[in-house]
Structure formats: structure tokens, C-alpha cells
N, C-alpha and C. Protein backbone atom coordinates (compact mmCIF):
# COMPACT_ATOMS: atom_id res chain seq x y z
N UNK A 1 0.85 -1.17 0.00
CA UNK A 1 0.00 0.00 0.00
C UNK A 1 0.90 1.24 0.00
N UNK A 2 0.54 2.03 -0.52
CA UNK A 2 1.35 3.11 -1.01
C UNK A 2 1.11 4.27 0.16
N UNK A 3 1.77 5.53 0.52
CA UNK A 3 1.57 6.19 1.11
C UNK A 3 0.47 7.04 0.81
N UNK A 4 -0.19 7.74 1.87
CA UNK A 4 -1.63 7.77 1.89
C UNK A 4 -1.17 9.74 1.36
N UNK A 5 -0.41 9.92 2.33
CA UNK A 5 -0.19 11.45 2.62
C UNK A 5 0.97 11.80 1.94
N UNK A 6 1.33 12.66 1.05
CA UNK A 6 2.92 13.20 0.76
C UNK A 6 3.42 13.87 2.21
N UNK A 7 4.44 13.30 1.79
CA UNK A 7 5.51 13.58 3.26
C UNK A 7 5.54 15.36 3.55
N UNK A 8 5.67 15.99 4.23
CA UNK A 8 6.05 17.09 4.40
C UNK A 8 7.32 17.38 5.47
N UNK A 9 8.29 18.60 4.89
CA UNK A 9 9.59 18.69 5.22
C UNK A 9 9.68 18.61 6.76
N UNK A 10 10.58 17.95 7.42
CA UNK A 10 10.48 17.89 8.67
C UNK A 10 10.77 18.68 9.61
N UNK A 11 11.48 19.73 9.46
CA UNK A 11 12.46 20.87 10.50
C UNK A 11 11.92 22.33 9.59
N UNK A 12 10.33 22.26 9.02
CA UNK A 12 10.42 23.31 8.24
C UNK A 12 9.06 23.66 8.41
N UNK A 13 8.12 24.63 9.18
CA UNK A 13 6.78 24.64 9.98
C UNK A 13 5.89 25.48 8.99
N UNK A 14 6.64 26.00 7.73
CA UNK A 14 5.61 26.25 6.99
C UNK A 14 4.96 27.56 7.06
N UNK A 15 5.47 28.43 7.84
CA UNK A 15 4.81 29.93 8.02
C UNK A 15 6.49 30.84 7.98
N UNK A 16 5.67 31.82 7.45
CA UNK A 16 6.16 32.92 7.09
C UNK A 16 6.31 33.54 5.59
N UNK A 17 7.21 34.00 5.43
CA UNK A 17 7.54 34.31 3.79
C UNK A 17 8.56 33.51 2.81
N UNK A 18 7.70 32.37 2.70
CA UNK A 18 8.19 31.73 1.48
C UNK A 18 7.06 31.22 0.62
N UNK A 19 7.75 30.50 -0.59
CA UNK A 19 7.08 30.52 -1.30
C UNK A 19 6.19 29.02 -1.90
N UNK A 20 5.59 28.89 -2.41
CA UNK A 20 5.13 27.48 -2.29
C UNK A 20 4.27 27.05 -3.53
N UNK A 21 5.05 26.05 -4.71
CA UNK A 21 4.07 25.36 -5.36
C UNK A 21 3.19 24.35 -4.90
N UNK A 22 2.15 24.37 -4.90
CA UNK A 22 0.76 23.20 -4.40
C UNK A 22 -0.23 23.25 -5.61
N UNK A 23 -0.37 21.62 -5.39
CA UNK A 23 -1.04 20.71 -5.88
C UNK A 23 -1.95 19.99 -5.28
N UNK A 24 -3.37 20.13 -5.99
CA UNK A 24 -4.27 19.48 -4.93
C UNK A 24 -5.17 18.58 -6.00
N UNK A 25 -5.30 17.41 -5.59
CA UNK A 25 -6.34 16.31 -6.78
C UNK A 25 -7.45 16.03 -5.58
N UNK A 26 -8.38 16.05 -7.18
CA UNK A 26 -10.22 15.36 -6.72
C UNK A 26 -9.75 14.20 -6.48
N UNK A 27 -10.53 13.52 -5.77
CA UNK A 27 -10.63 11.94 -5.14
C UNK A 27 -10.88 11.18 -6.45
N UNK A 28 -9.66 10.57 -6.09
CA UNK A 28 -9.83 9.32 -7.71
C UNK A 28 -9.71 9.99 -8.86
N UNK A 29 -9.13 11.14 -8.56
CA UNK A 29 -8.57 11.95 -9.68
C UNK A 29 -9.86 11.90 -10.86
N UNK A 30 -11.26 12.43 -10.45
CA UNK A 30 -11.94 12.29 -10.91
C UNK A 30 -12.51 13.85 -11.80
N UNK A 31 -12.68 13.99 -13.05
CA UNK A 31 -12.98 15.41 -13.37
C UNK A 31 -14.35 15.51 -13.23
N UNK A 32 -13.84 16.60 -11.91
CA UNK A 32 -15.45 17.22 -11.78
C UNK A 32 -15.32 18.78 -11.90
N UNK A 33 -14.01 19.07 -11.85
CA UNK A 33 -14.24 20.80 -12.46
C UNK A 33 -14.29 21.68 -13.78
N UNK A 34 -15.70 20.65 -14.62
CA UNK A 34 -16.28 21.27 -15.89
C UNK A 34 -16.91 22.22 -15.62
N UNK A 35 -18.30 22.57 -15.23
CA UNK A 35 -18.84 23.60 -14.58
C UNK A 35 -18.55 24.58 -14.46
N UNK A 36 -19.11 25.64 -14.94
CA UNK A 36 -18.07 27.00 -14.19
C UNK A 36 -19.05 27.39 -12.69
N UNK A 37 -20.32 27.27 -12.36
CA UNK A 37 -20.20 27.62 -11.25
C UNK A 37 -19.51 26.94 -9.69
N UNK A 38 -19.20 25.56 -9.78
CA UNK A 38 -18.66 25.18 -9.36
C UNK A 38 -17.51 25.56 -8.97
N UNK A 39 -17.00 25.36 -10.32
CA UNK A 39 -15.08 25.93 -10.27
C UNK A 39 -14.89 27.08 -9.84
N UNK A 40 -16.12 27.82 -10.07
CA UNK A 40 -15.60 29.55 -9.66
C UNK A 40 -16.08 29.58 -8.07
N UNK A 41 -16.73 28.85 -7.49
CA UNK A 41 -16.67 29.30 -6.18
C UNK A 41 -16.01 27.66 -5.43
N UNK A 42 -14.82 27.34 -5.94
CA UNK A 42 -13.69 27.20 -5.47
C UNK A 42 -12.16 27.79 -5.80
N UNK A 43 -12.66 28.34 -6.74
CA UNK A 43 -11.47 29.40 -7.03
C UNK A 43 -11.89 30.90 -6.01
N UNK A 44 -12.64 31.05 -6.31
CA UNK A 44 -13.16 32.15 -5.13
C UNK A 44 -12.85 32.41 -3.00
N UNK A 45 -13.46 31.13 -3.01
CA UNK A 45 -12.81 30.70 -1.76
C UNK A 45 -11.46 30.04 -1.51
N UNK A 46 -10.96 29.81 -2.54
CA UNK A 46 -9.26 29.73 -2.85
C UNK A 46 -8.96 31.67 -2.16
N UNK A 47 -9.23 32.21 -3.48
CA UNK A 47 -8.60 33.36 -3.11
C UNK A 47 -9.02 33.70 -1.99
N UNK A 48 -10.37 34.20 -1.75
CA UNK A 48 -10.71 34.89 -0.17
C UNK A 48 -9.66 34.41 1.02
N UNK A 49 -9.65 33.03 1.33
CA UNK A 49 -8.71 32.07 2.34
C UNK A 49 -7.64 32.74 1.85
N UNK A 50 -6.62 32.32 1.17
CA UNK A 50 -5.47 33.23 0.63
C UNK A 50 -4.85 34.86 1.30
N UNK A 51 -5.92 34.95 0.88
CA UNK A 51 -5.85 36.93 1.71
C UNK A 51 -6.31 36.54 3.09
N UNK A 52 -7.51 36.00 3.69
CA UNK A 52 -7.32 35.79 5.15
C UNK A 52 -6.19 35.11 5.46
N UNK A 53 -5.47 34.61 4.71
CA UNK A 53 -4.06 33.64 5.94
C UNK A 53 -2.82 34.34 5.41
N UNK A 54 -2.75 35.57 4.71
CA UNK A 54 -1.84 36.48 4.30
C UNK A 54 -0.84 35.65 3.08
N UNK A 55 -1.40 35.40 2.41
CA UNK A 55 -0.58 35.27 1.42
C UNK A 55 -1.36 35.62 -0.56
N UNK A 56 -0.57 36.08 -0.76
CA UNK A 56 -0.35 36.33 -2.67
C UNK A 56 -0.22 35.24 -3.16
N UNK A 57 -1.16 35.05 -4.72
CA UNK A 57 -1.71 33.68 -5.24
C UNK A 57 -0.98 34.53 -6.85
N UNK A 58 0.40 34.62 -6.76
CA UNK A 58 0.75 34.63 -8.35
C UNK A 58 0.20 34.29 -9.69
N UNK A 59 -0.04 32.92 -9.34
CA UNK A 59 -0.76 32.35 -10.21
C UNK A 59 -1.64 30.88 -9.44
N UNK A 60 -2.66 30.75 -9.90
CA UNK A 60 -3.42 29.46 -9.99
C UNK A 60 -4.20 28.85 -11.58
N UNK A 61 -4.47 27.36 -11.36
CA UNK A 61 -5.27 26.92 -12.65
C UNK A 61 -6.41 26.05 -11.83
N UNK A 62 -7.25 25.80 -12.09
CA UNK A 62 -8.01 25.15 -11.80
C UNK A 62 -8.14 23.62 -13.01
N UNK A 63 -8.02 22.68 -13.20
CA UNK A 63 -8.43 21.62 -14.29
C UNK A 63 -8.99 21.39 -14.27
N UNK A 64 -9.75 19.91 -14.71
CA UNK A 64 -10.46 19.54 -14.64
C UNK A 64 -11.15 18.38 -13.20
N UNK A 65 -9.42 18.10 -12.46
CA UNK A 65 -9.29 17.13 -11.73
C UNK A 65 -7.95 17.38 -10.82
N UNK A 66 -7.77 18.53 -10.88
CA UNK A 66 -6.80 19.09 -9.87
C UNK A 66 -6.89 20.56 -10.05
N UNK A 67 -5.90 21.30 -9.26
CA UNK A 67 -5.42 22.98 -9.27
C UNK A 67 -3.96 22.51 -8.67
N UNK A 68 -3.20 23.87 -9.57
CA UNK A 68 -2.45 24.25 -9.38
C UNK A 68 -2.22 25.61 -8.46
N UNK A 69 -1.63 26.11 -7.85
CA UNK A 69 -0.94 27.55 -7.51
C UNK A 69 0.70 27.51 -7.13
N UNK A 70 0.40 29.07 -7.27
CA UNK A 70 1.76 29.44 -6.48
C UNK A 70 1.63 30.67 -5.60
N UNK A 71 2.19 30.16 -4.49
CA UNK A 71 1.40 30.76 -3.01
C UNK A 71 2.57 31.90 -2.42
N UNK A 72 2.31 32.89 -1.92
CA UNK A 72 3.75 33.44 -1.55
C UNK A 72 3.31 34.40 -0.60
N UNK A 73 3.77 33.96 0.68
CA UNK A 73 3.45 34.16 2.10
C UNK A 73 3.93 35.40 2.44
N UNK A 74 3.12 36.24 2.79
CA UNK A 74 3.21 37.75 3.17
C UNK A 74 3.75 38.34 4.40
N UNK A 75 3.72 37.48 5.27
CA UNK A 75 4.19 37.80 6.61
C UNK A 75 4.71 36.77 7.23
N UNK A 76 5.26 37.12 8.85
CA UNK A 76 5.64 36.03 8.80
C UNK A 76 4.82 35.03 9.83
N UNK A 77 3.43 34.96 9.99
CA UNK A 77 2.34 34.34 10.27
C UNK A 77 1.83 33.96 9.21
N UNK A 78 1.81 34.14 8.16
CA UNK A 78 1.58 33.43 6.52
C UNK A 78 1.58 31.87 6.89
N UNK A 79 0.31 31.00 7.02
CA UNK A 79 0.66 29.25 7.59
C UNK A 79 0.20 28.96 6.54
N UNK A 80 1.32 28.17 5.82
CA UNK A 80 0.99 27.81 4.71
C UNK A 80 -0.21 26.52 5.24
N UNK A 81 0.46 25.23 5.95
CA UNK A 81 -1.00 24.65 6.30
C UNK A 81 -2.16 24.51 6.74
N UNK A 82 -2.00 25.76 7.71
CA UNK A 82 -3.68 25.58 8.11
C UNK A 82 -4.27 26.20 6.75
N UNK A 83 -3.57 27.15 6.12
CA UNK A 83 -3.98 27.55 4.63
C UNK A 83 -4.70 26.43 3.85
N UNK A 84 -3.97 25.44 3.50
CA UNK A 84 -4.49 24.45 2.89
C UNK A 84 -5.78 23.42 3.93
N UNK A 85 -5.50 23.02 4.51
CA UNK A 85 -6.29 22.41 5.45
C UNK A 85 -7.83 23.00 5.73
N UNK A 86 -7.57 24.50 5.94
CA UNK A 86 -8.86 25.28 5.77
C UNK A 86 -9.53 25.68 4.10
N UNK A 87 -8.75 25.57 3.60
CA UNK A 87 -9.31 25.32 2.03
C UNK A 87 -9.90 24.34 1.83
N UNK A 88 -9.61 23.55 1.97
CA UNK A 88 -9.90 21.80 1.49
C UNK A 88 -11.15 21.62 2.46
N UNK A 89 -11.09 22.14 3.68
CA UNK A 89 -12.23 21.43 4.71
C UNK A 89 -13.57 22.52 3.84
N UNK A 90 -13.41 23.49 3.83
CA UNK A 90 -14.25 24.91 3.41
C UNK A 90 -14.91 24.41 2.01
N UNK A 91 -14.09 23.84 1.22
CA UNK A 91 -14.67 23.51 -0.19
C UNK A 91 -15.05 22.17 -0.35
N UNK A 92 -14.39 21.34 0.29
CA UNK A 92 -15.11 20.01 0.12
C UNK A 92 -16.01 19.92 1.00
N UNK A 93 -16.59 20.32 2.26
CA UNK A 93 -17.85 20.63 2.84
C UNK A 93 -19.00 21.12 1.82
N UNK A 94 -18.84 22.34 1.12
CA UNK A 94 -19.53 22.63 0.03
C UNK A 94 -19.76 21.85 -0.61
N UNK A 95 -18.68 21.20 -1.21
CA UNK A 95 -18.71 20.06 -2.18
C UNK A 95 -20.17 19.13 -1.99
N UNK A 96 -19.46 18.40 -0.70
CA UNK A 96 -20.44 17.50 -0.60
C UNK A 96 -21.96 17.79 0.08
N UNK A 97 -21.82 18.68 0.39
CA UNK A 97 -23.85 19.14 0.58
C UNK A 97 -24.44 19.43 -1.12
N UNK A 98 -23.06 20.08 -1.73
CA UNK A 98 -24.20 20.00 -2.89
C UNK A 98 -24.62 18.75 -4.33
N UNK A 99 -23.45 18.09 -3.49
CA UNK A 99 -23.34 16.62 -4.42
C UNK A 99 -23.46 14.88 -3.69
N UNK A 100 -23.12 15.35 -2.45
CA UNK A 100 -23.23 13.78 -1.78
C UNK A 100 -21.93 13.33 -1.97
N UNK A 101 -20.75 14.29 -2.55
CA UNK A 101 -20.10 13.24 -2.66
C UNK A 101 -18.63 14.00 -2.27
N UNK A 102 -17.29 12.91 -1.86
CA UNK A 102 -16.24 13.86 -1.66
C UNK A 102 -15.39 14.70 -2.76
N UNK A 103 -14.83 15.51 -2.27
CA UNK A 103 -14.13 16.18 -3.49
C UNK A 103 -12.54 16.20 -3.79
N UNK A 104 -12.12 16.37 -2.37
CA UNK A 104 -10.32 16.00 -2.63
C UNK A 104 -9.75 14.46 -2.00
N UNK A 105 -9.01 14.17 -2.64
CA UNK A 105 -8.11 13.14 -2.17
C UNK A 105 -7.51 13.45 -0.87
N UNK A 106 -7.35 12.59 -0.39
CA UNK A 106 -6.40 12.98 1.09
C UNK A 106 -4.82 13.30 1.00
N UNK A 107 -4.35 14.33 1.58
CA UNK A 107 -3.11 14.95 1.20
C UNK A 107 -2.84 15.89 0.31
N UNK A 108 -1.88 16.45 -0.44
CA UNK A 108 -1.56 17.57 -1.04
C UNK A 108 -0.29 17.27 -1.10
N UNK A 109 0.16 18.08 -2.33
CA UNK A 109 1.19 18.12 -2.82
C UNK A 109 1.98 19.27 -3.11
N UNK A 110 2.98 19.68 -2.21
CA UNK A 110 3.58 20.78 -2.21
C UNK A 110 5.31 21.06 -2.66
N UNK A 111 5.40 22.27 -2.86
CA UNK A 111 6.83 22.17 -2.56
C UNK A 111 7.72 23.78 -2.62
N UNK A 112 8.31 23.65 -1.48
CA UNK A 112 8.97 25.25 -1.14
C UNK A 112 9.77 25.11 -1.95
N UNK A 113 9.74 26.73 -2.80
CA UNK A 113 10.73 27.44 -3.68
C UNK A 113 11.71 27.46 -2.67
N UNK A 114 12.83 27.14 -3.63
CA UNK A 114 13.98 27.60 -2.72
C UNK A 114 14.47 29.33 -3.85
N UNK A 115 15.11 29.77 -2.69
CA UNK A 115 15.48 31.48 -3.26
C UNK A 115 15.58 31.51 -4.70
N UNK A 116 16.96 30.96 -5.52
CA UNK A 116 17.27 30.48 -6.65
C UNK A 116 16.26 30.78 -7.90
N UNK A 117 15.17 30.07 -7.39
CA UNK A 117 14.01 29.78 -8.25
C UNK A 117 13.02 30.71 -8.45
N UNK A 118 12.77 31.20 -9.58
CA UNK A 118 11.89 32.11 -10.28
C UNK A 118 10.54 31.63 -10.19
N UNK A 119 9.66 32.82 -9.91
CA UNK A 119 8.19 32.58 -9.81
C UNK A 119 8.01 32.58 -11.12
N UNK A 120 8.41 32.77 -12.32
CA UNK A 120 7.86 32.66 -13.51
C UNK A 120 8.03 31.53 -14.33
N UNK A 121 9.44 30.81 -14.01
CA UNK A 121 9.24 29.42 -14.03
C UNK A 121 7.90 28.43 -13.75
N UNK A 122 7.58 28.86 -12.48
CA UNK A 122 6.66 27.76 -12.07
C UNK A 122 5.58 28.16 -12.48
N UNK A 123 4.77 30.02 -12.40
CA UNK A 123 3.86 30.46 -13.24
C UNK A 123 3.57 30.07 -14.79
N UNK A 124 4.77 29.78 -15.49
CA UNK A 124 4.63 29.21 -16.98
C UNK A 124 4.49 28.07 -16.66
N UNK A 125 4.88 26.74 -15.81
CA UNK A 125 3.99 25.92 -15.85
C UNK A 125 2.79 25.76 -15.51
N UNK A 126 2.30 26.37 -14.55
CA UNK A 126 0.67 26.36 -13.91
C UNK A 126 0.21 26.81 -15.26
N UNK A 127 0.72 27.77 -15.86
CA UNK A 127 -0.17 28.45 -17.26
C UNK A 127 -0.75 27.49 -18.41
N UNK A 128 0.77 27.00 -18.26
CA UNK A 128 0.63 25.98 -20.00
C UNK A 128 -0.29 24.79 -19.87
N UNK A 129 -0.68 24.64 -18.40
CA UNK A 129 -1.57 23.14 -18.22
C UNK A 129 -2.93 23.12 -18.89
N UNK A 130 -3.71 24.00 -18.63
CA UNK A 130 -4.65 24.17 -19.92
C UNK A 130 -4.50 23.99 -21.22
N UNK A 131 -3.49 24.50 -21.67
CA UNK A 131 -2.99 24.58 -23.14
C UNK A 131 -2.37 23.18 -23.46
N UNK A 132 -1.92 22.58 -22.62
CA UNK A 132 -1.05 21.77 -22.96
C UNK A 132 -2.40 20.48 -22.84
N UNK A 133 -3.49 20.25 -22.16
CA UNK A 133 -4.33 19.29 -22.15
C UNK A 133 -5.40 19.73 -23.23
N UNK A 134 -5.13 20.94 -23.83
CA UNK A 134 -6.06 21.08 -25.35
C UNK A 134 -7.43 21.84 -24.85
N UNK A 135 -7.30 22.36 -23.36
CA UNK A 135 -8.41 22.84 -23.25
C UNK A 135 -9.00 24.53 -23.51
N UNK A 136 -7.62 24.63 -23.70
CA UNK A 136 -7.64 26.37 -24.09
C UNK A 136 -6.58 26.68 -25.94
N UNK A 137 -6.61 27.34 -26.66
CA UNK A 137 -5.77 27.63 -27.86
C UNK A 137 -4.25 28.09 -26.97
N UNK A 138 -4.88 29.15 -26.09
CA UNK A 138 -3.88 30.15 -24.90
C UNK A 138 -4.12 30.22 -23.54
N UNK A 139 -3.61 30.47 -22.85
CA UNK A 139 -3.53 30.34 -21.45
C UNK A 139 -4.64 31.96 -21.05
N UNK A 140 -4.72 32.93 -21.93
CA UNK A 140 -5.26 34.02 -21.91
C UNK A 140 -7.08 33.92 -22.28
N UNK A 141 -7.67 32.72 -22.87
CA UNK A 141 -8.74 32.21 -22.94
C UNK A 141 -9.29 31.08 -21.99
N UNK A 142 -8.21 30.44 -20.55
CA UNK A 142 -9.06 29.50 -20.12
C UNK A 142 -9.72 30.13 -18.75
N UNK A 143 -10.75 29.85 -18.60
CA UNK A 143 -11.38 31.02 -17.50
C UNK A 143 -11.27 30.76 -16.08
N UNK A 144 -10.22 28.78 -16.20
CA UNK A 144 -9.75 28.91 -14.80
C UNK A 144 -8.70 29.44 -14.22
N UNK A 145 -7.68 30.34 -14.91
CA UNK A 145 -6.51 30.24 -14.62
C UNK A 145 -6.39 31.81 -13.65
N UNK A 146 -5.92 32.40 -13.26
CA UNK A 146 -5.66 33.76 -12.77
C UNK A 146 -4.87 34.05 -11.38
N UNK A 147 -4.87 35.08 -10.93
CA UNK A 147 -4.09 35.58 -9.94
C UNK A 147 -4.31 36.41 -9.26
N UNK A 148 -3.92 36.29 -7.99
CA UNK A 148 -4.32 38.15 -7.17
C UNK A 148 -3.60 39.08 -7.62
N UNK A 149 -2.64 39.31 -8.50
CA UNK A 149 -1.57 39.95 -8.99
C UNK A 149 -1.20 40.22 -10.59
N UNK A 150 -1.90 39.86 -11.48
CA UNK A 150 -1.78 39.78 -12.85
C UNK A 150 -3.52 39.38 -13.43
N UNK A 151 -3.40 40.27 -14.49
CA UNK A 151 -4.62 39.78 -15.40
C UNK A 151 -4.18 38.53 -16.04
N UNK A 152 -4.58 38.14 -16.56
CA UNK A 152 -4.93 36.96 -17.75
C UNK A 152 -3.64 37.81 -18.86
N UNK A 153 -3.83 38.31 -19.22
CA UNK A 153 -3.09 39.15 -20.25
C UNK A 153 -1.55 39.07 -20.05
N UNK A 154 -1.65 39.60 -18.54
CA UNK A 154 -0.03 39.95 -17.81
C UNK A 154 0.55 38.63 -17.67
N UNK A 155 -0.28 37.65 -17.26
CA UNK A 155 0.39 36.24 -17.32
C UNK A 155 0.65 35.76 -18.66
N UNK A 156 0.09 35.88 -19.47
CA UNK A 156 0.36 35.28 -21.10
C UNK A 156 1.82 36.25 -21.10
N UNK A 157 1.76 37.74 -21.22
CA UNK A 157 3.04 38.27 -21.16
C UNK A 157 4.16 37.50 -20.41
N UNK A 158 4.07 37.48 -18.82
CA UNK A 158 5.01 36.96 -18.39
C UNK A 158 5.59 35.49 -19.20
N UNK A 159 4.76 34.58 -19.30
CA UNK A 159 4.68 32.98 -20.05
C UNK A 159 5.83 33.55 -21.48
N UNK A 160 5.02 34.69 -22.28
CA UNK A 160 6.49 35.06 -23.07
C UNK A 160 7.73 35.27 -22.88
N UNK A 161 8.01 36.55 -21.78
CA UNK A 161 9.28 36.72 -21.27
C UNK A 161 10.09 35.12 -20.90
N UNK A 162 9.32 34.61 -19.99
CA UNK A 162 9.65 33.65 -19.59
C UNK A 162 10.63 32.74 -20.90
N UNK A 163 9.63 32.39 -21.95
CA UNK A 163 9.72 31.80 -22.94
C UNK A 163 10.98 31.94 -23.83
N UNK A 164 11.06 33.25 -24.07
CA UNK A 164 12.14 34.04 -24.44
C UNK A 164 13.70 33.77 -23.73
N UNK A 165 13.54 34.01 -22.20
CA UNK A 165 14.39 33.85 -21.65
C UNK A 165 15.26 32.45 -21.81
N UNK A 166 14.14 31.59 -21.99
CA UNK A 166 14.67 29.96 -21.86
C UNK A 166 14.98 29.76 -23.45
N UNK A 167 14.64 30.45 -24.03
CA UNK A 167 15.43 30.43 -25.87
C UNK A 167 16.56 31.08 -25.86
N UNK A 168 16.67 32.06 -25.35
CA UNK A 168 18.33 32.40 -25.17
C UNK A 168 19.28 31.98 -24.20
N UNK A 169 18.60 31.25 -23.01
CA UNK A 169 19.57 30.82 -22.06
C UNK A 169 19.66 29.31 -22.84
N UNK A 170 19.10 28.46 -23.77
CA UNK A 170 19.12 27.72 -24.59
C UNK A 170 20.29 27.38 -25.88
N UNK A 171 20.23 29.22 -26.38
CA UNK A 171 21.43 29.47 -27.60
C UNK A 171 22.59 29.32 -26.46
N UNK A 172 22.14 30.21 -25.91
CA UNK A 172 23.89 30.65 -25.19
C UNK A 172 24.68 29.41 -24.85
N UNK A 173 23.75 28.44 -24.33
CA UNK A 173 24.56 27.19 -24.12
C UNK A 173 24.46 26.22 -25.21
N UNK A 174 23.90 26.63 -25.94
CA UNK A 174 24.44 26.24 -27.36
C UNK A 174 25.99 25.98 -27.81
N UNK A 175 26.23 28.00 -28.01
CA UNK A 175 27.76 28.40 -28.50
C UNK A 175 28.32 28.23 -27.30
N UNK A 176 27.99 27.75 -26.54
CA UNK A 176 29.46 27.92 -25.33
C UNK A 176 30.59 26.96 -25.32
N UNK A 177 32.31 27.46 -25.64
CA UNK A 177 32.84 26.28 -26.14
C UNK A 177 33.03 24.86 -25.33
């Protein structure tokens, strides 16, 4: 039997100002976020929670059968887990009064940026997941994707820069003798 829970870092409590990719799947990895009213009032109470536990949502996606974000803790009471923990209890409660049925898998999947690492890195991946499962042409047309901090627009921009950057840090180590 496989582990139930992803491990979380042991000497590392998760509050303050850092930064954090998370991953969260429906139970049985099942797609139930077609719907838009659904999806939007768990993206909604995504964000609200977010700003109550002090932290900036760079970017998020919603799929069909998971979400993505990238979380970045404002203070240094910013908890990243009761963050999640109160998300998950808040929306899958909803969930299931209005369906009978559960909505997340048990556990989550996280992982602290270390300094090094660019939020636009991980923002161009949360972006391209729509695009890349065929559900959007652009990341600027799928209506789950957004941020407390960027339009739709500003993220397709950033996803370029980004893009750009990794084509020339690409050449350069190309010619390098």
C-alpha cells in the first residue's frame, strides 16, 4: 500500500515568507471541475482564504481534476497549512452538501521554492496546463486560470518573457565552447 499522505519537510513549519508550489487532486482523480459555477466558487474561496491567511496567489489553474498555484506568504504568520487544510475542509464541505459526494483526495502536494528559483518558471507551468491538455488555444482564454496579482493578459506576457528567456539561455549554451 502506497503512502496515503505526501511527506512534508520535517524541520520546516511552513509559516512565514516563502514561497510554495501546491497541488491538490479530486478523489480518484476524478474530473469534476467542468462547470463553471462550481469551479468559480472554489477558485473564489481559494482566493478569499489566501488573503485571510496572508498570502499572494501569483498564479493558480483550476483543471479539470486538480489545481495548481503558487502561493507566496506575506508575513511572517503566513501558515501555509492551516492555509491548505482550511481550504480543502471549506470547499469540500460545500462540495459534498451539494453533491453527496467527496471532493479531494487525502493529502496535497507541495513544494517550497527555494530562493534560486523564479516565480515565472513555475507560473509558466501552472499556465501551459490548460494549453497543454487542449483545453484552451492560450492560457489568456481558459477562465480557470488567474491571480491576485496579474490579469490573464499579464500572465500570457510573463509565459512570453519567460519563454524568451529559456530560448536564449538555450542558444547561449548552445555556442558555449
Amino acid at each position: 500500500m502506497g503512502i496515503k499522505r505526501p511527506p512534508r519537510l520535517r524541520r520546516f513549519d511552513y509559516r512565514g515568507k516563502y514561497r510554495y508550489f501546491l497541488t491538490i487532486c479530486t478523489v480518484d482523480r476524478r474530473r469534476v471541475f467542468h462547470e463553471s459555477d462550481a469551479t468559480t466558487s472554489v477558485i473564489t474561496q481559494f482566493l478569499h482564504l489566501a488573503e485571510e491567511y496572508n498570502f499572494a496567489v501569483p498564479a493558480y489553474c483550476v483543471m479539470t481534476n486538480h489545481l495548481h498555484a503558487l502561493l507566496r506568504g506575506c508575513e511572517a504568520r503566513s501558515d501555509f497549512r492551516q492555509f491548505v487544510v482550511r481550504f480543502k475542509q471549506r470547499t469540500g464541505f460545500d462540495w459534498k452538501q451539494r453533491t453527496g459526494q467527496t471532493l479531494w483526495q487525502e493529502g496535497y502536494f507541495d513544494r517550497v521554492l527555494r530562493e534560486e528559483e523564479t516565480d515565472l518558471s513555475v507560473i509558466a507551468y501552472i499556465a501551459a496546463n490548460p494549453v497543454s491538455a487542449g483545453l484552451a488555444a492560450s492560457c489568456a482564454e481558459y477562465p480557470f486560470l488567474g491571480s491576485s496579482e496579474y490579469s490573464a493578459r499579464e500572465l500570457e506576457e510573463l509565459i512570453r518573457q519567460w519563454q524568451g528567456e529559456q530560448a536564449i539561455d538555450r542558444w547561449c549554451h548552445a555556442v558555449e565552447p
